[in-house]
Every structure is written in structure tokens, then in C-alpha cells.
Protein backbone atom coordinates (compact mmCIF):
# COMPACT_ATOMS: atom_id res chain seq x y z
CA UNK A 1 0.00 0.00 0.00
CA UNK A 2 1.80 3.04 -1.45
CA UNK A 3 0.95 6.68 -1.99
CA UNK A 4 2.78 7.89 -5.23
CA UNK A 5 3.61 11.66 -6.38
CA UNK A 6 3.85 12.30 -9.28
CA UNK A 7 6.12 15.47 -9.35
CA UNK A 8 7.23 17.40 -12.69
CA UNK A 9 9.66 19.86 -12.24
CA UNK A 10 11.38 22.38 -14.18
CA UNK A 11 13.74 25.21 -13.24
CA UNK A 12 12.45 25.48 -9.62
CA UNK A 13 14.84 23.65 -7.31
CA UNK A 14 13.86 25.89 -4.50
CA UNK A 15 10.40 24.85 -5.09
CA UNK A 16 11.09 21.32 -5.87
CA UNK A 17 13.27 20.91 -2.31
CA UNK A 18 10.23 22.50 -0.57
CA UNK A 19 7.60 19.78 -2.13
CA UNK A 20 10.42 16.85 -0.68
CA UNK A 21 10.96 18.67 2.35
CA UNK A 22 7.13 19.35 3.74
CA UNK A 23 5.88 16.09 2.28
CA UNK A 24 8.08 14.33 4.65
CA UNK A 25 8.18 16.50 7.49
CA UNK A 26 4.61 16.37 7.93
CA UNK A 27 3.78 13.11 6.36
CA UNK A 28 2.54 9.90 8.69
CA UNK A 29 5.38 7.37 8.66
CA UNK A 30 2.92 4.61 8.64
CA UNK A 31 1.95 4.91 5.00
CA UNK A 32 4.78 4.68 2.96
CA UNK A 33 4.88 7.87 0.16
CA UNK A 34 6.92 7.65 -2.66
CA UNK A 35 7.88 10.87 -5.16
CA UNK A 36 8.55 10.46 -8.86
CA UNK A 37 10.42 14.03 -10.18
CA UNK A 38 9.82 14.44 -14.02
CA UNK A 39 13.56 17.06 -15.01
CA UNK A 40 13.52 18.05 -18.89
CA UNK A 41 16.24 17.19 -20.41
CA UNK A 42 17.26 20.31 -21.51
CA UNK A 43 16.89 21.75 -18.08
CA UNK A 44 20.58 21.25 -17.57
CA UNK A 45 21.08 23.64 -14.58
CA UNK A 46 18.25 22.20 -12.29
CA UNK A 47 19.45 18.91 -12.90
CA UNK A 48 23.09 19.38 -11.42
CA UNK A 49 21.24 21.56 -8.53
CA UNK A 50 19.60 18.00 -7.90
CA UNK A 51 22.71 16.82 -8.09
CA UNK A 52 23.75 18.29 -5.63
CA UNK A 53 21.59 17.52 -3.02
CA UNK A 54 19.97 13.78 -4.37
CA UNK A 55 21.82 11.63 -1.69
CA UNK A 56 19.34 13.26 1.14
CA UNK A 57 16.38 12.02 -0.87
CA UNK A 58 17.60 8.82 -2.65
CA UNK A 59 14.88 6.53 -0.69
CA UNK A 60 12.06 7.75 -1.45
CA UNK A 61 12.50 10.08 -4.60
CA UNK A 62 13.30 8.72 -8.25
CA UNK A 63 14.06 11.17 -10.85
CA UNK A 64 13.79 10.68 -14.79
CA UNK A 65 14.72 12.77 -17.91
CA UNK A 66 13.29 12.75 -20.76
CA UNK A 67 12.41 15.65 -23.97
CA UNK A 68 10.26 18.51 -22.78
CA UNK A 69 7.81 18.59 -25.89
CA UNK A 70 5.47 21.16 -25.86
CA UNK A 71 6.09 21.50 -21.92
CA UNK A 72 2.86 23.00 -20.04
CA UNK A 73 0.88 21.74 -22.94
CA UNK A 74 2.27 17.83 -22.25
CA UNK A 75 1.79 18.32 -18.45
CA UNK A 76 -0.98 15.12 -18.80
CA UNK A 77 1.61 12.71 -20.58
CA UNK A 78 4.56 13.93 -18.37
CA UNK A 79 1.99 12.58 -15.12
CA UNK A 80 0.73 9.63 -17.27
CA UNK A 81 4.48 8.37 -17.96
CA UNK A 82 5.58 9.34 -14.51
CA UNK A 83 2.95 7.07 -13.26
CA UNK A 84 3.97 4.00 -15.38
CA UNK A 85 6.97 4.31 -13.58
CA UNK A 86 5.04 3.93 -10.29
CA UNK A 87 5.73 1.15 -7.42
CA UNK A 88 3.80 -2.10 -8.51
CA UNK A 89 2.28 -1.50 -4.75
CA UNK A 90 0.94 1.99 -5.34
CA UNK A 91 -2.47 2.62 -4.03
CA UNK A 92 -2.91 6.16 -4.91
CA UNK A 93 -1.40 8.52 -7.20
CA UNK A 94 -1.45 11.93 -5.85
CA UNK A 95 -0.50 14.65 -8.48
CA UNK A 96 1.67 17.59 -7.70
CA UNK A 97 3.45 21.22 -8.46
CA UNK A 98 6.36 22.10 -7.83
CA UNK A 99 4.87 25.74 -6.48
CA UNK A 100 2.98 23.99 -3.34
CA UNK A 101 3.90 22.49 -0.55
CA UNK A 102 2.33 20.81 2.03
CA UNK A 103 1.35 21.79 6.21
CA UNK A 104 -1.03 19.48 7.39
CA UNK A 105 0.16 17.02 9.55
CA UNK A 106 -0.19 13.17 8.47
CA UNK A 107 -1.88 14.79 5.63
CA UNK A 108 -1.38 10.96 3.26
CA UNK A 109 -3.21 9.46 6.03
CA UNK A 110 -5.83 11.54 5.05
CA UNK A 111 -5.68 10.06 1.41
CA UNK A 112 -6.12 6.19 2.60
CA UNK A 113 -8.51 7.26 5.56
CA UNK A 114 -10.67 9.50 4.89
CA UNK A 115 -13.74 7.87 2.87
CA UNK A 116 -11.97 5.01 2.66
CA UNK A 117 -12.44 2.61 -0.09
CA UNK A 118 -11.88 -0.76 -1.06
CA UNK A 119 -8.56 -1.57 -3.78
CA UNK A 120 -10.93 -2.39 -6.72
CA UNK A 121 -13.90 0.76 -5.86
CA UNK A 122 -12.28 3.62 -8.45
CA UNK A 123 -12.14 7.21 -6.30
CA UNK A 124 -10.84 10.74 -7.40
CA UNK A 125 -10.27 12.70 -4.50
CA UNK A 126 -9.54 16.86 -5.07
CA UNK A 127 -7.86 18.61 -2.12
CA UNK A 128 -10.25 21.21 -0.28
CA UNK A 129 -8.89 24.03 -2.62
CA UNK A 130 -10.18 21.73 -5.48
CA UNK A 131 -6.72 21.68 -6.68
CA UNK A 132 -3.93 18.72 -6.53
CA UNK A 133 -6.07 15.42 -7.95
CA UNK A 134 -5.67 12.02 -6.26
CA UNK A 135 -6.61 8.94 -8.07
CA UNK A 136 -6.43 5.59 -6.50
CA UNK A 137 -4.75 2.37 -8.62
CA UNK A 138 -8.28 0.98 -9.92
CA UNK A 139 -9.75 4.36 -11.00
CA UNK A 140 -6.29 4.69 -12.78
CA UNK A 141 -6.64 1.07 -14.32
CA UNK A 142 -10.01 1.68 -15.62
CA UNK A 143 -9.39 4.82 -17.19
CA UNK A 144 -5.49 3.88 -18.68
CA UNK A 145 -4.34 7.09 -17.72
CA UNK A 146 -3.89 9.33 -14.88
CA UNK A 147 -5.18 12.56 -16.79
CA UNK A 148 -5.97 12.87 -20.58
CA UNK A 149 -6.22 17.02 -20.60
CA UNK A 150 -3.22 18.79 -18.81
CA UNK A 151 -5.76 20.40 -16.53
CA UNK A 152 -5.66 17.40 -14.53
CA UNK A 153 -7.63 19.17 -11.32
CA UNK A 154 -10.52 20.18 -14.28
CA UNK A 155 -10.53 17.31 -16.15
CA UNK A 156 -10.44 14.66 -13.25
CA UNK A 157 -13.15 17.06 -11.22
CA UNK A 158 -15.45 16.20 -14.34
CA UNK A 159 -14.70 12.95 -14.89
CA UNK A 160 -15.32 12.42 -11.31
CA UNK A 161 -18.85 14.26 -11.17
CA UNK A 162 -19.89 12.01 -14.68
CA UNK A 163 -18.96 8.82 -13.31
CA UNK A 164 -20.00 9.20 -9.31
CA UNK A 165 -16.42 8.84 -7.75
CA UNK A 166 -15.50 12.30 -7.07
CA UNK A 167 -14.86 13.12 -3.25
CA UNK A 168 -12.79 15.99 -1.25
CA UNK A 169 -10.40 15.75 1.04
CA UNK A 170 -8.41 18.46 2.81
CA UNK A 171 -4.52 17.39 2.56
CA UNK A 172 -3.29 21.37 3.57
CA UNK A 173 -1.98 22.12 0.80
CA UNK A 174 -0.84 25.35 0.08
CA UNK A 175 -0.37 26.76 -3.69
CA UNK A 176 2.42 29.49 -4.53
CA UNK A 177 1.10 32.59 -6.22
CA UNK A 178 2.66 32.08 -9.26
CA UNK A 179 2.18 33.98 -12.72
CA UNK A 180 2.32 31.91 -15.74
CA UNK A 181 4.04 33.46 -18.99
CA UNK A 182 1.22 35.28 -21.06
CA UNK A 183 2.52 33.11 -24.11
CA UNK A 184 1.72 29.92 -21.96
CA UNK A 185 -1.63 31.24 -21.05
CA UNK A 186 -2.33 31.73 -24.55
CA UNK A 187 -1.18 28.56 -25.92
CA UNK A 188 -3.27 26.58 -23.37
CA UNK A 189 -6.08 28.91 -23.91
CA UNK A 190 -6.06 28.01 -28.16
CA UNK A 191 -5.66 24.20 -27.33
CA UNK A 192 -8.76 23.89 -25.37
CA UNK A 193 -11.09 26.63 -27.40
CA UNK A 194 -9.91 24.86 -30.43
CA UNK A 195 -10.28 20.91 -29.36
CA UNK A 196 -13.28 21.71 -26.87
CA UNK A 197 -15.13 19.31 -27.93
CA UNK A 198 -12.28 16.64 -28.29
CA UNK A 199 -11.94 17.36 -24.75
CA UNK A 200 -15.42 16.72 -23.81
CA UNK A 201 -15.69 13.26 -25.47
CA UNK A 202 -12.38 12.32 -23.36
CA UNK A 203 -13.68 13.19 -20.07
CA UNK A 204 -17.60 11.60 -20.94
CA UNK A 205 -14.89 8.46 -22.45
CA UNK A 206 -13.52 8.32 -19.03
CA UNK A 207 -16.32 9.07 -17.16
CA UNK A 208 -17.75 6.02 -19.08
CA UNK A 209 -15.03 3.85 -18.31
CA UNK A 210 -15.05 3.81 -14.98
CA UNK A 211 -18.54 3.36 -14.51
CA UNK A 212 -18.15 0.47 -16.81
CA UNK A 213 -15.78 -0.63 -14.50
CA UNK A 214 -18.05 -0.58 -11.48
CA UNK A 215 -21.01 -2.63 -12.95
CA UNK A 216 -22.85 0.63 -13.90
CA UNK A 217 -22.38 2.29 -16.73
CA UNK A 218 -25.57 4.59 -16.66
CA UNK A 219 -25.20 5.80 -13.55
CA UNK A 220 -24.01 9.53 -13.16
């Protein structure tokens, strides 16, 4: 029974040693946490930052490299391989920024306690601040991904709603004020007003999925 974060990073090692830091600090030893870090590869200087620093985190962080694509825009596949990578044991996947950290304490026992479910009962939880999705191994299994849209907190908060699963929890989370690029903005902006609809039939596809999954597909 692991929790899993899934943790891409780029050009914030301040930020990225504050996730690792909190997590543990305030995490409940009894539930063991894992923490995948997704570095781009051409993100040269964080990585040797890491470097730097890696042996205090080497048993319970992996890191992996690999091309940033389109970066923001590939957020969803950077999560989706990250969690391919996961421990064969991992329960729930929770995913995470590297602007946030965490200050509630034993805030993962929150994850496997609170409305607790059974291994093979798909759940999507969304911290109190409807931010920072958690998805548990059999919602995961039915859907094939973690997050098809790179708004995973939007796109797993409707998938959720459609297929009955959704749920809140309050994990204390706290999100940086941070100002994304106006060229980001836009680019994200012309994806979704452009594939819209695309977007739609992949939530109501996963939304069907899981219900499928639970015995019910009409239910919503």
C-alpha cells in the first residue's frame, strides 16, 4: 500500500526541495509515500542543482529525464508516464506542483482514511482548494491514464462528477502565487477553445469507463 507523487519539475529547485521537504516533514510514517520528479532534459542547470543535493532524498524520490515537448501543454503525458513508472504496490497517485507544498500534519493518512475505499472501488479525490487530484490504482486502471487534458484538477473534477467517484479531502496544501508566462496562457487557452469538444468526449470516455468498470455504466 503506497501513496505515489507524481512530481514534474522544471527550473524550480527551491520549489522542488520545498515539495520533498514538507511532504516528509509532515507526512505519517505509517503509509509509505513515494515521489517520482519528471527534469527536462534540456533543463541542464536544475538537474546538477539536484545533483547536488539527491543523496538526502535517494529513498524515497526517483528522478527521470526525458524531452520537454510542448512543456505545459504535455503536463498530462509527463503525469501519465511518470505514473507507469510507479511502485507495482501503489495505491494512490497523488498529483503535484512544484509551487505547493504541504502543512497538514499526516496529511497521506488523510488520502487512505478518509472515505476510505476498497482496492478495486475507483475514487478521485480533489484537495479542499479543489486543486492537486488524487486517483487511487483501480480508478487509474479503468481509465489507462492518470489525466488525458493537462488540466488534470478540471478534467479529473469532471470525470469524477460524470462517473460518481469524485470526493474531497483536505490534505493542507498550500499553492504558490505564481504567474504563468502570457505566451503559456495563450497557448493553453487556443488548445482547449480549439479541441473543446475533443476534450469533452475524453472526459464523458472516461467518465464512461469507470462506470463500466463498477457494474454501472448509466449511472451519473
Amino acid at each position: 500500500m503506497i501513496l505515489t507523487i507524481l512530481l514534474p519539475t522544471r527550473q524550480r529547485i527551491k520549489g522542488l526541495l520545498n515539495v520533498l521537504d514538507t511532504a516528509k516533514d509532515t507526512w505519517d510514517k505509517y503509509y509509505p509515500t513515494q515521489v517520482l520528479v519528471k527534469f527536462d532534459e534540456d533543463d541542464v542547470e536544475t538537474r546538477e542543482q539536484w545533483n547536488q543535493v539527491r543523496e538526502k532524498y535517494n529513498s524515497w524520490v526517483r528522478t527521470f529525464v526525458w524531452q520537454r515537448g510542448r512543456g505545459y501543454l504535455d503536463l498530462y503525458k509527463y503525469n501519465n508516464t511518470l505514473a507507469s513508472f510507479a511502485n507495482q504496490y501503489t495505491e494512490w497517485f497523488l498529483i503535484m506542483n512544484d509551487d505547493a507544498h504541504f502543512t497538514k500534519k499526516k496529511w497521506n493518512a488523510e488520502i487512505f482514511e478518509t472515505n476510505g475505499v476498497g482496492l478495486n472501488t475507483p475514487k478521485i479525490f480533489l484537495d479542499s482548494c479543489e486543486l492537486f487530484p488524487c486517483v487511487n490504482r483501480a480508478a487509474y486502471g479503468a481509465m489507462g491514464t492518470i489525466s488525458k487534458g493537462n488540466h488534470a484538477d478540471t478534467y479529473l473534477k469532471m470525470v469524477g462528477e460524470q462517473a460518481n467517484c469524485l470526493d474531497s479531502v483536505n490534505l493542507g496544501i498550500v499553492h504558490e502565487a505564481h504567474k504563468f508566462e502570457d505566451t503559456v496562457r495563450r497557448e493553453g487557452q487556443a488548445v482547449y477553445g480549439k479541441e473543446w469538444d475533443e476534450h469533452q468526449k475524453l472526459i464523458e470516455g472516461d467518465a464512461k469507463r469507470i462506470r463500466e468498470y463498477t457494474g454501472n455504466p448509466w449511472s451519473k
